[in-house]
Protein backbone atom coordinates (compact mmCIF):
# COMPACT_ATOMS: atom_id res chain seq x y z
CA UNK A 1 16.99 -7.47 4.20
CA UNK A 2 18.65 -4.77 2.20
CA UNK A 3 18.26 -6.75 -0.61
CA UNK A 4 14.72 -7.34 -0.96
CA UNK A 5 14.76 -3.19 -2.21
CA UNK A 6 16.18 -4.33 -5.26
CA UNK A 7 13.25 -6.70 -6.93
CA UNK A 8 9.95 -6.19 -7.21
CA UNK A 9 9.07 -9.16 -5.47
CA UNK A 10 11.56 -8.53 -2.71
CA UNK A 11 9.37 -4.97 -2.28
CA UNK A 12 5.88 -7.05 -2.65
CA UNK A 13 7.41 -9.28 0.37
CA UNK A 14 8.41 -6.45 2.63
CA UNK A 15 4.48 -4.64 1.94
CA UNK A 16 3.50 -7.74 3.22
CA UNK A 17 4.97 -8.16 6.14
CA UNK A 18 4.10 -3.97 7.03
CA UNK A 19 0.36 -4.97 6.29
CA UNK A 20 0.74 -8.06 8.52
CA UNK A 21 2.46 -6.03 11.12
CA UNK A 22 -0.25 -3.20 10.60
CA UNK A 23 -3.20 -5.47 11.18
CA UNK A 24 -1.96 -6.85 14.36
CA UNK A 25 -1.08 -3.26 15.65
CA UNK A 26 -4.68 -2.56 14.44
CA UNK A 27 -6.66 -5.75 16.28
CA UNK A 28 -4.42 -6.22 18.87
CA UNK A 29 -3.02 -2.51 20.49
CA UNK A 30 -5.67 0.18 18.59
CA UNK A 31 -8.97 -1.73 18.86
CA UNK A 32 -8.48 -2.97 22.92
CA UNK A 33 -7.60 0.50 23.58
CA UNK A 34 -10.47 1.48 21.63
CA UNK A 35 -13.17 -0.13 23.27
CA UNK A 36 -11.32 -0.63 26.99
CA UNK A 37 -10.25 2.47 27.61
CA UNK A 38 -12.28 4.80 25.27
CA UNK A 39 -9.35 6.00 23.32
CA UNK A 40 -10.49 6.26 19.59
CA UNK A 41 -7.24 7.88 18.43
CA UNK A 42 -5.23 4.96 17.71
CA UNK A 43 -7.85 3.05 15.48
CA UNK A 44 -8.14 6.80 13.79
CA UNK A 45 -4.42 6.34 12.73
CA UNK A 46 -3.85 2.95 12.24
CA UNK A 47 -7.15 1.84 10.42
CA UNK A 48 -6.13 4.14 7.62
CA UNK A 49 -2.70 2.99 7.30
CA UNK A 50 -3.65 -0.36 7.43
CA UNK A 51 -5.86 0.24 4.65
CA UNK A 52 -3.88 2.14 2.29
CA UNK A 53 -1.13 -1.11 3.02
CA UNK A 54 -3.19 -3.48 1.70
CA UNK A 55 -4.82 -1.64 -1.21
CA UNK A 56 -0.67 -0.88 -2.00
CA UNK A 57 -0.28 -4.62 -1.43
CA UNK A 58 -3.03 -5.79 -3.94
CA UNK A 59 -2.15 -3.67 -6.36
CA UNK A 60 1.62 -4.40 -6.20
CA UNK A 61 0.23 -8.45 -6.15
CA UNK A 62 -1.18 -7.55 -9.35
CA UNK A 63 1.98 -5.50 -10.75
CA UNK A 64 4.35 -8.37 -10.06
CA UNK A 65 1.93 -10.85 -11.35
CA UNK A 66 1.83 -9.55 -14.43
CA UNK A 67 5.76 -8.48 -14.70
CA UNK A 68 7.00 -12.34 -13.49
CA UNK A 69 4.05 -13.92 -15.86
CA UNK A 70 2.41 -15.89 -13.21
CA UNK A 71 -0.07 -17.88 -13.82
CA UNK A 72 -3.29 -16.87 -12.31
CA UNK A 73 -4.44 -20.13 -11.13
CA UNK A 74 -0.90 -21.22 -9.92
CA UNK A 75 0.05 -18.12 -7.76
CA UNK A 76 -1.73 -14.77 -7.84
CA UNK A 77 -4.95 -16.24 -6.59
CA UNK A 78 -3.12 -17.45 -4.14
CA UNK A 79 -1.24 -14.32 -2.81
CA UNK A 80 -4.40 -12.23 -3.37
CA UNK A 81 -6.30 -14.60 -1.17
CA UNK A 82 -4.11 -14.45 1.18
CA UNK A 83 -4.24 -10.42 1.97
CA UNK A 84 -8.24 -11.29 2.41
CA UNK A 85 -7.49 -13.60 5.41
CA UNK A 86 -6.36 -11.86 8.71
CA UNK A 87 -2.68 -12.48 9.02
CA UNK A 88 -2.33 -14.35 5.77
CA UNK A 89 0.13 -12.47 4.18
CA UNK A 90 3.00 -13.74 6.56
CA UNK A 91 1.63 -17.31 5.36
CA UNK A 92 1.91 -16.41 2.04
CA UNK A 93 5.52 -14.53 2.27
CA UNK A 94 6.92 -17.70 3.68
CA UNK A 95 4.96 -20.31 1.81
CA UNK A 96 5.09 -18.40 -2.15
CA UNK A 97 6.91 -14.82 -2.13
CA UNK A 98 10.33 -16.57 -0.29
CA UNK A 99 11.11 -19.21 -2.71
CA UNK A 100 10.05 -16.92 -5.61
C-alpha cells in the first residue's frame, strides 16, 4: 500500500478507492439515516466530501492521462466513465489502474 504514494497512478488508484468508499458511506449509512431517522447531519458531511473526491478524482484522471500519454479512446474514457457509474471506480481500479 505504501507504495502506491510514490506514482501518480498509484495516488489516482487510492482517490479511487476513498471516492468508492465515500459513496457507499454516502448511499448506504448517511442517506438511511437521513430519511429513517430524520438525521440530516451525516448527508451534510459526507455529500460534500464525496463530492470534492470525485471532482479530485476526475481531475487527477485527467492529470495522469495526459502525464502517461494515454490514449483517449483506449483508457481515459474509460476511467472517466467509470467515476460516472455508482461504484465504478473499484471496477475500474481492478480492471485498468492495477495492471497500469
Amino acid at each position: 500500500m505504501i507504495n502506491l504514494f510514490k506514482t501518480r497512478i498509484g495516488r489516482l488508484r487510492i482517490i479511487a478507492i476513498l471516492e468508492g468508499i465515500s459513496l457507499l458511506v454516502l448511499v448506504f449509512v448517511a442517506v438511511p439515516l437521513k430519511y429513517a431517522f430524520n438525521t440530516p447531519a451525516m448527508v451534510k458531511v459526507m455529500g460534500p466530501v464525496h463530492g470534492s473526491l470525485f471532482l479530485l478524482f476526475l481531475f487527477n484522471t485527467l492529470s495522469v492521462g495526459v502525464e502517461q500519454q494515454w490514449k483517449f479512446k483506449e483508457i481515459t474514457w474509460k476511467v472517466l466513465l467509470a467515476c460516472m457509474i455508482p461504484f465504478g471506480t473499484f471496477y475500474i481500479d481492478r480492471k485498468i489502474l492495477s495492471k497500469i
